[in-house]
C-alpha atoms as a PDB file:
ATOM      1  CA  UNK A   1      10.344  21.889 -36.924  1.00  0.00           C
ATOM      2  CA  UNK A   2       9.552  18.686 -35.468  1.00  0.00           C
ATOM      3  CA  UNK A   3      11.602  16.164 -33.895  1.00  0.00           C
ATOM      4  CA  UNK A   4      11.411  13.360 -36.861  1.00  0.00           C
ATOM      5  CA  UNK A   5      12.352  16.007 -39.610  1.00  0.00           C
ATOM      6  CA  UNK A   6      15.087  17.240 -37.134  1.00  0.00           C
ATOM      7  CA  UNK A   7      16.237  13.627 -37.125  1.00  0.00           C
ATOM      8  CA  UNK A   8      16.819  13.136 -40.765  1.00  0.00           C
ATOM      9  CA  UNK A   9      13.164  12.483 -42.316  1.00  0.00           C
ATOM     10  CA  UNK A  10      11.129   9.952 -43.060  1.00  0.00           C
ATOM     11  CA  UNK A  11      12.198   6.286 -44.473  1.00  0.00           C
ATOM     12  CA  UNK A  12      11.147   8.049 -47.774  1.00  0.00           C
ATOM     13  CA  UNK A  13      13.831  10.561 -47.956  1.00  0.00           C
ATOM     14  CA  UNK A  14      16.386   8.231 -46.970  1.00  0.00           C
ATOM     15  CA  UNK A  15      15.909   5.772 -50.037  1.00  0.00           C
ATOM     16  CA  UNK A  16      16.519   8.850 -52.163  1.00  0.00           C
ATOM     17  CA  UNK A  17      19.394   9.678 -50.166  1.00  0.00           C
ATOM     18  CA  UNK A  18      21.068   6.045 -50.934  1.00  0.00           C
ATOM     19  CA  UNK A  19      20.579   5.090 -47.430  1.00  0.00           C
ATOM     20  CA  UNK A  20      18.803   1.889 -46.370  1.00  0.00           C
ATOM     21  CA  UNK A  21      17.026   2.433 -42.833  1.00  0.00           C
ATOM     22  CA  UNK A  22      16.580  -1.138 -42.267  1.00  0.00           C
ATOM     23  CA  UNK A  23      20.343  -2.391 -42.693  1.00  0.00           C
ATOM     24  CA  UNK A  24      20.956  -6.221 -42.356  1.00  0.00           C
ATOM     25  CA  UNK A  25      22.514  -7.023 -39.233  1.00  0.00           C
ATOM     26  CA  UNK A  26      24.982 -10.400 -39.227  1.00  0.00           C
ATOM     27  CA  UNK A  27      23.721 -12.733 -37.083  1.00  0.00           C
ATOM     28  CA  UNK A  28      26.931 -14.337 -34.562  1.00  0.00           C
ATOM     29  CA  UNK A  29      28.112 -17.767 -35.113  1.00  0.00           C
ATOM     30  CA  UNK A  30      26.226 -19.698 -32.898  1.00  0.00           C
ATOM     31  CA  UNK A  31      28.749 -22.174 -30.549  1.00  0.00           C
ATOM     32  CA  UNK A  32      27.411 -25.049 -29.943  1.00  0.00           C
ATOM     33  CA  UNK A  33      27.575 -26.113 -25.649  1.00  0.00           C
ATOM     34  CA  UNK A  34      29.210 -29.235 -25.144  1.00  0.00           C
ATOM     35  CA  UNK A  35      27.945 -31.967 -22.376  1.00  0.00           C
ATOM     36  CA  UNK A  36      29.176 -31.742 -19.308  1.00  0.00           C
ATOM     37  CA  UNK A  37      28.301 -35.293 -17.771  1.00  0.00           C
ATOM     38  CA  UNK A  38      29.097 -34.305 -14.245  1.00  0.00           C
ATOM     39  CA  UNK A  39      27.330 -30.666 -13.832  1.00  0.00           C
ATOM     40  CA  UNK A  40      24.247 -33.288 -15.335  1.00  0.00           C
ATOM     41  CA  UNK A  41      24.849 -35.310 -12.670  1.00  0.00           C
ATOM     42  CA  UNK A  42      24.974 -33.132 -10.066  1.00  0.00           C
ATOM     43  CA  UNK A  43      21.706 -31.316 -10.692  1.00  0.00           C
ATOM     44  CA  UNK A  44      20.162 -34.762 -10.936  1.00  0.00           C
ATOM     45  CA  UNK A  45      20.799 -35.747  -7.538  1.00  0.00           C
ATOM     46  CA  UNK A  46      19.921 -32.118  -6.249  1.00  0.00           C
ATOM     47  CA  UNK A  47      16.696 -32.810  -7.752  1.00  0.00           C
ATOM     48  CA  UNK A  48      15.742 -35.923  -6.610  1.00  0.00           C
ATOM     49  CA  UNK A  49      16.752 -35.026  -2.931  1.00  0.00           C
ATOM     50  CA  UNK A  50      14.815 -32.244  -3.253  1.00  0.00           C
ATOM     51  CA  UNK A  51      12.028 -33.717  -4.610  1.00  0.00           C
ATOM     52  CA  UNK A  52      12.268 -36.306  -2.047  1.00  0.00           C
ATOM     53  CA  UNK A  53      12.185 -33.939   0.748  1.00  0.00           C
ATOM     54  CA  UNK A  54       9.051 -32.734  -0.785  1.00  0.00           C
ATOM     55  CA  UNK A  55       7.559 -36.146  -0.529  1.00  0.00           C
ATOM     56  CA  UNK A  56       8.524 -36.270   3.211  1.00  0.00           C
ATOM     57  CA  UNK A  57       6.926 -32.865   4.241  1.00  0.00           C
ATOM     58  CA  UNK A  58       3.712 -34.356   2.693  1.00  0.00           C
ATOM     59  CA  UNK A  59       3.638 -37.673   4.274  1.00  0.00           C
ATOM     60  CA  UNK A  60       5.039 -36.245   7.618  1.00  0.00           C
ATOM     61  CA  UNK A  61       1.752 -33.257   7.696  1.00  0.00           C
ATOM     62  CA  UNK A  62       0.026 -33.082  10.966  1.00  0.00           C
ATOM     63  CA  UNK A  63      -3.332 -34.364  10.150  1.00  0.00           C
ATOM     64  CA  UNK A  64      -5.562 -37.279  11.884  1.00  0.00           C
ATOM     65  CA  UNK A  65      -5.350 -40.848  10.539  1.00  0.00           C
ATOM     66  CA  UNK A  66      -8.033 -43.032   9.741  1.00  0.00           C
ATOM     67  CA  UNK A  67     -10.438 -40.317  10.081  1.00  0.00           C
ATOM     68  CA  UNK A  68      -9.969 -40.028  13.845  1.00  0.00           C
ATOM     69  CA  UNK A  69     -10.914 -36.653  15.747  1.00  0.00           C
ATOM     70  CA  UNK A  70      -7.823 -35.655  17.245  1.00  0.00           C
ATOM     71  CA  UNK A  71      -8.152 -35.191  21.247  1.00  0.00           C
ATOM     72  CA  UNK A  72      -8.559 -32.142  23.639  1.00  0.00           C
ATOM     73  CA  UNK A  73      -5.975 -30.911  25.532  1.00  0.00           C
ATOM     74  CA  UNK A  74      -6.835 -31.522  28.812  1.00  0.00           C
ATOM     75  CA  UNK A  75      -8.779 -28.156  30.923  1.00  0.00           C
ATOM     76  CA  UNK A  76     -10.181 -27.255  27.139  1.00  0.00           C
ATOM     77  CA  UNK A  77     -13.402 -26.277  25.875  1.00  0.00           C
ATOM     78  CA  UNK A  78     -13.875 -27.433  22.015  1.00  0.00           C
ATOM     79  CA  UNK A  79     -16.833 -25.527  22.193  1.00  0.00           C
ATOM     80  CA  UNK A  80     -15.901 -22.344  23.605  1.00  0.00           C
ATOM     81  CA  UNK A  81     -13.211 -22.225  21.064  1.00  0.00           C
ATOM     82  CA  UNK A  82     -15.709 -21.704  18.028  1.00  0.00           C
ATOM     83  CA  UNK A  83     -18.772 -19.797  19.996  1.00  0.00           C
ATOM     84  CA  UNK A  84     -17.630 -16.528  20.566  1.00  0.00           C
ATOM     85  CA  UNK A  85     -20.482 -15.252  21.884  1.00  0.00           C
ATOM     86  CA  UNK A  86     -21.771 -11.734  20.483  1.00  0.00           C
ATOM     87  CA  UNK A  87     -19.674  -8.941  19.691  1.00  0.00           C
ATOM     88  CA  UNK A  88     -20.374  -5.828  20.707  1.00  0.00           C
ATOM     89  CA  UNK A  89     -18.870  -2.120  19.715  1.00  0.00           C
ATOM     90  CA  UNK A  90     -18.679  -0.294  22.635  1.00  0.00           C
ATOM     91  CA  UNK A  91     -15.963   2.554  22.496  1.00  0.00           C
END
């Protein structure tokens, strides 16, 4: 016997039956929210601090101005730094 006629048949054999397999389900009053002027508030001025903070990690990035190469530490190679030299694998 399989598991659907174990079950109680097919949508068929329940309209004979009387039964409806699709029954309408009441849908719950919906309640409306009323404002709550100072939880608005609030969440506006976390988001402008936040936002603001944002704007001060931009304008506060390391990064040279005016198109400037930044300079050398002292006792450093620029060159060395990107020329590796070959690469060998010996193991």
């Amino acid at each position: 016997m399989s598991r659907r006629a174990a079950a109680g048949g097919s949508a068929g054999a329940a309209q004979r039956e009387g039964k409806n397999p699709n029954p309408v389900v009441q849908a719950l009053p919906v309640v409306a929210m009323k404002p709550r002027r100072g939880l608005f508030i609030a969440l506006m001025t976390v988001l402008v601090i936040w936002v603001g903070f944002l704007v001060a990690l931009y304008l506060m990035t390391v990064r040279p101005h005016s198109g400037k190469q930044p300079a050398a530490a002292p006792g450093t190679n620029r060159s060395s730094a990107v020329d590796v030299g070959p690469v060998s694998d010996h193991r």
